[in-house]
N, C-alpha and C. Protein backbone atom coordinates (compact mmCIF):
# COMPACT_ATOMS: atom_id res chain seq x y z
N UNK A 1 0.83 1.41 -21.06
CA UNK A 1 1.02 2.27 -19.92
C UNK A 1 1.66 1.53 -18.76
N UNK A 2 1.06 0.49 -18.61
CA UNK A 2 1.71 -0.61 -17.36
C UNK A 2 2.86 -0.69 -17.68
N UNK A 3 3.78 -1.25 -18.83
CA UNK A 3 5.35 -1.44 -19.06
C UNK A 3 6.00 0.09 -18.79
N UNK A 4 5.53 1.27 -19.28
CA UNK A 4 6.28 2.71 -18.82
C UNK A 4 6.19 2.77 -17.36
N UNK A 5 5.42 2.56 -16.64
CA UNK A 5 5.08 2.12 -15.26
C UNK A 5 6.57 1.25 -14.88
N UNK A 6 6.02 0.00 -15.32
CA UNK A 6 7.46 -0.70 -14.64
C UNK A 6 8.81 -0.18 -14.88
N UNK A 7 8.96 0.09 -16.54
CA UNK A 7 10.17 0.94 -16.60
C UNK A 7 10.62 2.14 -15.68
N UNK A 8 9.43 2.72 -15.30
CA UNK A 8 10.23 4.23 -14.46
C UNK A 8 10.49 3.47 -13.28
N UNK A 9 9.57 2.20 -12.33
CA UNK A 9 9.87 2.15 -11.11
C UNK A 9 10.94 1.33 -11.26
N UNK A 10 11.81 0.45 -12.55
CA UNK A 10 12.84 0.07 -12.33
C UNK A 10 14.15 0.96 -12.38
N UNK A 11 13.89 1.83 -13.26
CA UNK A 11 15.04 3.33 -12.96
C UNK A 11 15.06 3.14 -11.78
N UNK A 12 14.03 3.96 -11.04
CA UNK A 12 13.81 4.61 -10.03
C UNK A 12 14.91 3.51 -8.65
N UNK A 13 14.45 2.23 -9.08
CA UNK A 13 15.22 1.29 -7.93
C UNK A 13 16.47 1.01 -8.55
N UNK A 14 17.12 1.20 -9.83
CA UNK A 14 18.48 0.80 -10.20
C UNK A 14 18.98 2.43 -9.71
N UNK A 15 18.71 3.77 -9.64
CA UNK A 15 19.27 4.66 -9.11
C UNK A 15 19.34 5.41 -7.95
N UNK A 16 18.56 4.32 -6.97
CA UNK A 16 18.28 4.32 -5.48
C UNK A 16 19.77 3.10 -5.08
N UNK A 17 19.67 2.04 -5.80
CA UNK A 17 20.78 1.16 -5.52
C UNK A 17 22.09 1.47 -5.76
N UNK A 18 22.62 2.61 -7.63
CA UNK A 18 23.33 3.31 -7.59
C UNK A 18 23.71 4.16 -6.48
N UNK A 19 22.95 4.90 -6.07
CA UNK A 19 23.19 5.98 -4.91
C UNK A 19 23.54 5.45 -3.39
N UNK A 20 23.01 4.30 -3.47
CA UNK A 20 23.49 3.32 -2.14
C UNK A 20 25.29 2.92 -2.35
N UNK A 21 25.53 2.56 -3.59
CA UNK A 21 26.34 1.84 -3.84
C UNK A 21 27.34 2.98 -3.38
N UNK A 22 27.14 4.30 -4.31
CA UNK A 22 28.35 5.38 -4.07
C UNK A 22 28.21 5.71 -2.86
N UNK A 23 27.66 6.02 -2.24
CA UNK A 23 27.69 6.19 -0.50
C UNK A 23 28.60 5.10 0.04
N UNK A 24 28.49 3.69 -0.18
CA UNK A 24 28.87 3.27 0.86
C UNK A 24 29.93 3.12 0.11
N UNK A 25 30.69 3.38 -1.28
CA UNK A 25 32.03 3.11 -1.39
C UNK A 25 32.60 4.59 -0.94
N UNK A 26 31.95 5.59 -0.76
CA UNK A 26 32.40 6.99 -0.11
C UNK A 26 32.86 6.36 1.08
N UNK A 27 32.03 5.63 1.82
CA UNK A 27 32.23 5.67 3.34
C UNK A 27 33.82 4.37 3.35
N UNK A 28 33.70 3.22 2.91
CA UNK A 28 35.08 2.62 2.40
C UNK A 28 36.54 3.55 2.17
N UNK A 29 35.92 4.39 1.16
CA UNK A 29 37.31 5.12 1.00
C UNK A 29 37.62 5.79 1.80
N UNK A 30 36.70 6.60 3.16
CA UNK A 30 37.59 7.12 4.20
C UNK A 30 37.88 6.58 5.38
N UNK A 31 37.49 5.07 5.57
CA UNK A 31 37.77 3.94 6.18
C UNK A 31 39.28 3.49 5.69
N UNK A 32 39.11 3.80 4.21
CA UNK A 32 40.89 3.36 3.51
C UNK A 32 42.03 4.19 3.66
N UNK A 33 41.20 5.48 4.04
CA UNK A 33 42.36 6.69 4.19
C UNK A 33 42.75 6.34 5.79
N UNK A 34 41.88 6.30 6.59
CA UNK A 34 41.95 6.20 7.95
C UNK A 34 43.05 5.28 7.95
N UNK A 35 43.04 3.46 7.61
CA UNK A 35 43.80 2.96 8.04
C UNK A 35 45.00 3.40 7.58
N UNK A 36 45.09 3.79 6.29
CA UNK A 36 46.41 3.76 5.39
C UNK A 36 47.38 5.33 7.17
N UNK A 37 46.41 5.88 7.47
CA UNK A 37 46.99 6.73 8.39
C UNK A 37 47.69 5.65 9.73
N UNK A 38 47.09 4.83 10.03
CA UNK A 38 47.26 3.88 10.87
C UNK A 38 48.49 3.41 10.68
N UNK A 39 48.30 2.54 9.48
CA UNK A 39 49.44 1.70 9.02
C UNK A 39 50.71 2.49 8.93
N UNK A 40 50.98 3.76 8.70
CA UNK A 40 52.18 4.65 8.42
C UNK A 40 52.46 5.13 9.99
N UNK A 41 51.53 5.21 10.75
CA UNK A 41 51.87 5.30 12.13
C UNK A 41 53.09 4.21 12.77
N UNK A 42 52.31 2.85 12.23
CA UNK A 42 52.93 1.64 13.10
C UNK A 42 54.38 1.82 12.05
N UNK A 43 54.02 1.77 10.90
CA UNK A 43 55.83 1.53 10.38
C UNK A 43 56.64 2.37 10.99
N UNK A 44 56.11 3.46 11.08
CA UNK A 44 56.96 4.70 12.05
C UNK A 44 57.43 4.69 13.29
N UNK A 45 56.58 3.73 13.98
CA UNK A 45 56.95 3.40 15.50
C UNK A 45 57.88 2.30 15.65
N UNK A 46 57.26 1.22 14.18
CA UNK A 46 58.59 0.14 14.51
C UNK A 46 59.72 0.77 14.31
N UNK A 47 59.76 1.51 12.86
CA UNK A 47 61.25 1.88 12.35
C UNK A 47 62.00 2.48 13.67
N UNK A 48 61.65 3.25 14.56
CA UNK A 48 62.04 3.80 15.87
C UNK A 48 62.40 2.75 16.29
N UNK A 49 61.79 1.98 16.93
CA UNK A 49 61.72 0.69 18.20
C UNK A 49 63.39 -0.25 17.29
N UNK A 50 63.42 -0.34 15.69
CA UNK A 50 64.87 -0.98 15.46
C UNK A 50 66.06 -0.25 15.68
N UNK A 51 65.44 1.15 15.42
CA UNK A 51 66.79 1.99 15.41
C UNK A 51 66.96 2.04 16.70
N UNK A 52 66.12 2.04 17.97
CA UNK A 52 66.53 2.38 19.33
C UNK A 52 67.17 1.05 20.16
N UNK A 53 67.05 -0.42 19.24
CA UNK A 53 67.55 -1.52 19.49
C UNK A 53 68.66 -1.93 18.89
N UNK A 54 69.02 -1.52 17.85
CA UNK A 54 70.36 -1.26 17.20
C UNK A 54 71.67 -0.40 17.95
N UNK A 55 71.11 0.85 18.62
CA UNK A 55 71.33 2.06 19.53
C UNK A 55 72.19 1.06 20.58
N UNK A 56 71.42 -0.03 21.49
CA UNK A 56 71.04 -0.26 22.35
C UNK A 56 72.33 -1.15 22.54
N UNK A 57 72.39 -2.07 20.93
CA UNK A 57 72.90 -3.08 21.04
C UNK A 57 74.20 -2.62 21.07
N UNK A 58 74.38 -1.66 19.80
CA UNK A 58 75.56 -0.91 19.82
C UNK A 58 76.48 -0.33 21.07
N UNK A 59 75.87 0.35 21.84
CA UNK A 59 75.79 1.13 23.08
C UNK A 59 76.76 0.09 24.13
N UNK A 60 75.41 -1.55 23.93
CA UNK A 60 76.27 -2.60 24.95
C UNK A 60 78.04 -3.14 24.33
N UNK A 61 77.83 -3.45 23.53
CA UNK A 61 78.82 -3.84 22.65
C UNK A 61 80.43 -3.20 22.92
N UNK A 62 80.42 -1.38 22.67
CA UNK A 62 80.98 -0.69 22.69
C UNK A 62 81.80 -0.64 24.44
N UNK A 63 80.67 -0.62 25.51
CA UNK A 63 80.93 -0.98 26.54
C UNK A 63 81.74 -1.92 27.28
N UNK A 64 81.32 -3.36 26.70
CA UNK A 64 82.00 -4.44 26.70
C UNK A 64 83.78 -4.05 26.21
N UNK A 65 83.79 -3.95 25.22
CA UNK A 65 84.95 -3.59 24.42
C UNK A 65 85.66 -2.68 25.36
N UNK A 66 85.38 -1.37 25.94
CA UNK A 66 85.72 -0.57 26.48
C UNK A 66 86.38 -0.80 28.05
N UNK A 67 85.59 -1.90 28.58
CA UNK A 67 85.84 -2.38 29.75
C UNK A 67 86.79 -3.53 30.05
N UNK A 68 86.43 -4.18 28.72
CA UNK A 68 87.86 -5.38 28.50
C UNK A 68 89.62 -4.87 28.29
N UNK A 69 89.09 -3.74 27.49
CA UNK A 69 90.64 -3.06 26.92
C UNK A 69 91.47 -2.13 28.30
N UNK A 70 90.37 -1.83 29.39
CA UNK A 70 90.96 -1.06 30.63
C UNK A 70 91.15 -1.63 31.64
N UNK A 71 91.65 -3.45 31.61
CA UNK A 71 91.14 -4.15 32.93
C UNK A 71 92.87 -4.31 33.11
């Protein structure tokens, strides 16, 4: 009777630790979604910030050129 004893209370704590385990990889994976939202933010802001420095550079460049050829 004592060993069915220990057997159920070791279930009992390997599917208390199971149930811990999936919780907190639940809570991970929307910690993983969150950043992955993050991270697609920032690529999005750099990709802007090159194209508006490319823009920029272009913009001066063109100027230069423009001002040399009318002097």
């Amino acid at each position: 009777m004592q060993a069915a004893d220990t057997s159920d209370s070791f279930q009992k704590a390997v599917l208390e630790r199971l149930d811990t385990l999936k919780a907190e990889v639940d809570r991970l994976k929307q910690e993983l979604s969150q950043t992955n939202v993050r991270v697609d933010a920032c690529q999005k802001a750099s990709n802007q910030v090159v194209i508006l420095a490319f823009g920029l550079i272009a913009t001066a460049m063109l100027t230069i050129m423009v001002s040399t050829v009318f002097r």
